[in-house]
Structure formats: structure tokens, C-alpha cells
N, C-alpha and C. Protein backbone atom coordinates (compact mmCIF):
# COMPACT_ATOMS: atom_id res chain seq x y z
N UNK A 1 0.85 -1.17 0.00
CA UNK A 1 0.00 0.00 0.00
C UNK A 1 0.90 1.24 0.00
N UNK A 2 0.61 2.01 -0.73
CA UNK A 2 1.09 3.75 -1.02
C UNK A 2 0.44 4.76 -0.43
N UNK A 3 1.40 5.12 1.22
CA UNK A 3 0.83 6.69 1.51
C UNK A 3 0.40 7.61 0.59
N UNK A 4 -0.23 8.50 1.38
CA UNK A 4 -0.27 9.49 0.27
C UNK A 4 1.10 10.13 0.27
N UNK A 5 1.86 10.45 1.13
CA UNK A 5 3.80 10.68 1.17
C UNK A 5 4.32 10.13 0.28
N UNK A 6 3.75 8.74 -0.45
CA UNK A 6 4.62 8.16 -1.41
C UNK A 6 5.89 7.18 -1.00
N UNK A 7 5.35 7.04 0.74
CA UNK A 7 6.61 5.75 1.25
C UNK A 7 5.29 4.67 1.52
N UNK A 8 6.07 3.61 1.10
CA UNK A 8 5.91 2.49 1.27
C UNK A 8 5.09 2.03 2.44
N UNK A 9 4.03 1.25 2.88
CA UNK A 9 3.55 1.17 4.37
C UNK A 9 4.18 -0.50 4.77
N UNK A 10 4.60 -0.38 5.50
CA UNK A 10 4.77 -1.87 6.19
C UNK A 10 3.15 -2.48 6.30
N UNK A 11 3.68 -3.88 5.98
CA UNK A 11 2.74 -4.97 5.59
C UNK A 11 3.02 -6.32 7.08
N UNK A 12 1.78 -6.50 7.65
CA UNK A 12 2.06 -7.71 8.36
C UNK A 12 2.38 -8.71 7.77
N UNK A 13 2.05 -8.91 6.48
CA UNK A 13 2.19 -10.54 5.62
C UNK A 13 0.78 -11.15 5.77
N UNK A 14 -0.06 -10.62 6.38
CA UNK A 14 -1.27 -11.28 6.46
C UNK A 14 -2.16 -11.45 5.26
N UNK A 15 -2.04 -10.83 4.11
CA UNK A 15 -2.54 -10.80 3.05
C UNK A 15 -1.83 -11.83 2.27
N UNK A 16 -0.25 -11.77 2.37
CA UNK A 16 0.14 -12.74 1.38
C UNK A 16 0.00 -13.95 2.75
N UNK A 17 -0.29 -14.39 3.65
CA UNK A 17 -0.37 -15.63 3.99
C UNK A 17 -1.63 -15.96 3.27
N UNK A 18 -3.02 -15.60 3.84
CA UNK A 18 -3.68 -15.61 3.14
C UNK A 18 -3.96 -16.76 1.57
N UNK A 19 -3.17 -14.97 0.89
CA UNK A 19 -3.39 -15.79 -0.59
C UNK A 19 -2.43 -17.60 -0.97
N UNK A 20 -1.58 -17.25 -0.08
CA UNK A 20 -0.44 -18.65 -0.28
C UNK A 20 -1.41 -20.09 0.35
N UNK A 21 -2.12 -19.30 1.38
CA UNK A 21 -2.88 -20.47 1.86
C UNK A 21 -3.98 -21.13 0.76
N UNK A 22 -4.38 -19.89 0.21
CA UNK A 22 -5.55 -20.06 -0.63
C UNK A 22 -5.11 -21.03 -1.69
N UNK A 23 -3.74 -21.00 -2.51
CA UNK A 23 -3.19 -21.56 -3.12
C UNK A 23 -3.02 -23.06 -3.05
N UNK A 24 -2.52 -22.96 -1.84
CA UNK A 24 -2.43 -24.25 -1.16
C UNK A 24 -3.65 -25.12 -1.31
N UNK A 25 -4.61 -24.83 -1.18
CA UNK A 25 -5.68 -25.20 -1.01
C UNK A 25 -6.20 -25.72 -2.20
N UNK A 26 -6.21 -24.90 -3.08
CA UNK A 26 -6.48 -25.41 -4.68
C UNK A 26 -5.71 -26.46 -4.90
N UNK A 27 -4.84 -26.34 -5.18
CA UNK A 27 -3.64 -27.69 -5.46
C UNK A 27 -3.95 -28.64 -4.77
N UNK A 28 -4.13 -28.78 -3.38
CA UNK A 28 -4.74 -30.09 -2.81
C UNK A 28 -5.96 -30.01 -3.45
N UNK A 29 -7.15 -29.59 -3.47
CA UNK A 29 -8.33 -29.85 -4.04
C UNK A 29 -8.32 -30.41 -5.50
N UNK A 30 -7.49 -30.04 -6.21
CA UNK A 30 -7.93 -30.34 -7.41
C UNK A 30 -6.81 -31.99 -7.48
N UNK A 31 -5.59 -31.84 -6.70
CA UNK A 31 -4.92 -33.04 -6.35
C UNK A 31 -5.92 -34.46 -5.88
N UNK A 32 -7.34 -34.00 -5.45
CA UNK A 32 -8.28 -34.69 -4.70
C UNK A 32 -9.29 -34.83 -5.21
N UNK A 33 -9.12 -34.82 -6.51
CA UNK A 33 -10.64 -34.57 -7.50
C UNK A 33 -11.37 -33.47 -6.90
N UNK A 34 -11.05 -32.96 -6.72
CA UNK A 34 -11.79 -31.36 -6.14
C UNK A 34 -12.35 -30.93 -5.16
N UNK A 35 -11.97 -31.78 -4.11
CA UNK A 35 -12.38 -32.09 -2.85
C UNK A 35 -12.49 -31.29 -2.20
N UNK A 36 -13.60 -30.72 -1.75
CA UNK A 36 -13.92 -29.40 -0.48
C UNK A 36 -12.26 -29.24 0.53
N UNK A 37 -11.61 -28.40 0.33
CA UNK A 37 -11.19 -28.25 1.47
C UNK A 37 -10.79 -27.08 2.50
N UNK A 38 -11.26 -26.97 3.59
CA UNK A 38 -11.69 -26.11 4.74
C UNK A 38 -10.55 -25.66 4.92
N UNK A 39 -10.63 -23.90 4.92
CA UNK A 39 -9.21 -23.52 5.71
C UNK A 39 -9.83 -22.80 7.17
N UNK A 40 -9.01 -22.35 8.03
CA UNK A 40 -7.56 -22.73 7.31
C UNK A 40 -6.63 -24.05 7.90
N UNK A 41 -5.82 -24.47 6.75
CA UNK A 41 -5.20 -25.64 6.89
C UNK A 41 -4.48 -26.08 7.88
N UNK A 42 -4.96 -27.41 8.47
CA UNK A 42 -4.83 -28.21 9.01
C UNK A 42 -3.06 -28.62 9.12
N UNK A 43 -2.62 -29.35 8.11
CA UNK A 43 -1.67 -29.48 7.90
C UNK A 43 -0.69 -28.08 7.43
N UNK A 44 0.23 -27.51 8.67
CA UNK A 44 1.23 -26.57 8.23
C UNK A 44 2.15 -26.57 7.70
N UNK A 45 2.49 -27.86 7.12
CA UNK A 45 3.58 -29.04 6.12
C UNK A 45 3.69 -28.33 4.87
N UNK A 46 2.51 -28.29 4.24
CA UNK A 46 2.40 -28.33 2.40
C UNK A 46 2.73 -26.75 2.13
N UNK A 47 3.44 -27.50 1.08
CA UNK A 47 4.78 -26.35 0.52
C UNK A 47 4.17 -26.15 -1.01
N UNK A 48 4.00 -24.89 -1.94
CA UNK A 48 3.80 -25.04 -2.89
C UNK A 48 4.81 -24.23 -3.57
N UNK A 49 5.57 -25.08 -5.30
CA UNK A 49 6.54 -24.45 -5.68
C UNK A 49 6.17 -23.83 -7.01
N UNK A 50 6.56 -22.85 -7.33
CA UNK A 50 6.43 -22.14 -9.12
C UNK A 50 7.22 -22.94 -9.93
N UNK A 51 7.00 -23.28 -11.14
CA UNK A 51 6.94 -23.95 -12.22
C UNK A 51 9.15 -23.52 -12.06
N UNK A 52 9.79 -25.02 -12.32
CA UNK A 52 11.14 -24.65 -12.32
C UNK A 52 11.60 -23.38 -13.62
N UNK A 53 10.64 -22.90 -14.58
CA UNK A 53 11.35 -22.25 -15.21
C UNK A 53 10.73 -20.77 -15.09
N UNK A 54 9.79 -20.69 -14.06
CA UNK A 54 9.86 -19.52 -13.09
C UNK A 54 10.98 -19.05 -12.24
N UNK A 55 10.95 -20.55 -11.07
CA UNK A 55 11.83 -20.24 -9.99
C UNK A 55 13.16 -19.89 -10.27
N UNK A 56 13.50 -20.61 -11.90
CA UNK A 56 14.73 -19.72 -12.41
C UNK A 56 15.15 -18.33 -13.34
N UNK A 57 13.82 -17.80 -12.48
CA UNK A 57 13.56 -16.64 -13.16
C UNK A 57 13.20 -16.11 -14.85
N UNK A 58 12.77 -17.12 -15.45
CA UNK A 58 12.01 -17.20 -17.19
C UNK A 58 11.29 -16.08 -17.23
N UNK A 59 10.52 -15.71 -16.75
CA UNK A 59 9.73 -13.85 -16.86
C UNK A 59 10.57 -13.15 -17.15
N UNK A 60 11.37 -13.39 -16.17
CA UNK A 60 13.05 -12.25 -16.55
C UNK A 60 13.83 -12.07 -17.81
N UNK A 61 14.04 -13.50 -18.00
CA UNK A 61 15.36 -13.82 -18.44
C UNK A 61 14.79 -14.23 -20.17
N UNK A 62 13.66 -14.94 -19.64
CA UNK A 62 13.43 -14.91 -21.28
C UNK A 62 13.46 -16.60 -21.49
N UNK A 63 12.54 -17.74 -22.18
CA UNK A 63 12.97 -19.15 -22.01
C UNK A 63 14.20 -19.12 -22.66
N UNK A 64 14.64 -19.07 -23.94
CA UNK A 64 15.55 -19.07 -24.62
C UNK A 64 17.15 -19.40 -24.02
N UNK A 65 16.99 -18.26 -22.66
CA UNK A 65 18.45 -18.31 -22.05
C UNK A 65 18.48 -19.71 -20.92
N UNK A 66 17.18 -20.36 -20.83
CA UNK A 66 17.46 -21.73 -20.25
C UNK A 66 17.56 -23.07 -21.33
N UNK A 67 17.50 -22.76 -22.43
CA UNK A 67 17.72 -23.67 -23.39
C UNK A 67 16.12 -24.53 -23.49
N UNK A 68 15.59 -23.62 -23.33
CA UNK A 68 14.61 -24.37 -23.61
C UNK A 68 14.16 -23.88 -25.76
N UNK A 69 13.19 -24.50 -26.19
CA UNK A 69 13.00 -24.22 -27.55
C UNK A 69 11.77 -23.39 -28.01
N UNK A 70 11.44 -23.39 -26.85
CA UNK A 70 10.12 -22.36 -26.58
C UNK A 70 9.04 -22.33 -25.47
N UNK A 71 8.10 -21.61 -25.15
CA UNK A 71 7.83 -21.61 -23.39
C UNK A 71 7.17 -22.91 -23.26
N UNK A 72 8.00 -23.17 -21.85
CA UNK A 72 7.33 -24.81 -21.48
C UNK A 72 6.32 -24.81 -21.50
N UNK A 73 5.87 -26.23 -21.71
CA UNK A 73 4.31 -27.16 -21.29
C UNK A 73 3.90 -26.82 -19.99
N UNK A 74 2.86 -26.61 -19.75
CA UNK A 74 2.12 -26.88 -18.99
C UNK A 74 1.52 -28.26 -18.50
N UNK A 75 1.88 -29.00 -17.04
CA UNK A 75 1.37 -30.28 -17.11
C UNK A 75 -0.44 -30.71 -17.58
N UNK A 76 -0.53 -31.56 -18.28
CA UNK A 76 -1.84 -31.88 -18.66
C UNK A 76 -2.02 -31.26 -20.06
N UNK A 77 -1.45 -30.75 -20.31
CA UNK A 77 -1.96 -30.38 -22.00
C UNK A 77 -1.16 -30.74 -22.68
């Protein structure tokens, strides 16, 4: 969020827990045939990761510079 000063406001993280949880949640559900599931989560274990040619920064960098031949697959299609 942007004062009106134009500095930055400190953030609890409560918004991005939140959305990470929310995330979480999908991925098990749809991992579960789509299975209702209640937050917030039970299990404080489950870790969710961005696609490896995110986490190596591909938005950035461009696929090309990971050798790939053009932007990866998506699983299931």
C-alpha cells in the first residue's frame, strides 16, 4: 500500500499468507478430485513451488536463455 507521502507502508504478511494459503488449497483440491477443502489448513507441512522455469527466473530472463526451444508445457496439455 502507497501513503499518500509516497513511502511504502509496512505490511504484516497477512494478506500474502492468506493468498499462499488459498493456493495451497487449490492444489490439494484439485490433487483430490476437487475435494472441499476447509481452511484454514490443518496441515502446516504443504509447501507449494512455481513452475522450475519460473523459480529460475524465465519472466526475466526470457525461455531461450534456459535452453529451452520455446515456453514450457504446462502439465496436462
Amino acid at each position: 500500500m502507497i501513503r499518500k507521502s509516497g513511502e511504502d507502508e509496512l505490511d504484516s504478511g497477512c494478506g500474502y499468507h492468506q493468498a499462499l494459503e488459498t493456493a495451497i488449497a487449490l492444489k490439494q483440491s484439485a490433487r483430490n478430485d476437487h475435494a472441499r477443502i476447509y481452511l484454514p489448513l490443518k496441515d502446516r507441512s504443504l509447501r507449494i513451488f512455481p513452475h522450475p522455469y519460473r523459480l529460475r527466473g524465465g519472466d526475466e530472463a526470457g525461455w531461450k536463455s534456459f535452453g529451452y526451444t520455446g515456453p514450457p508445457d504446462l502439465p496436462g496439455q
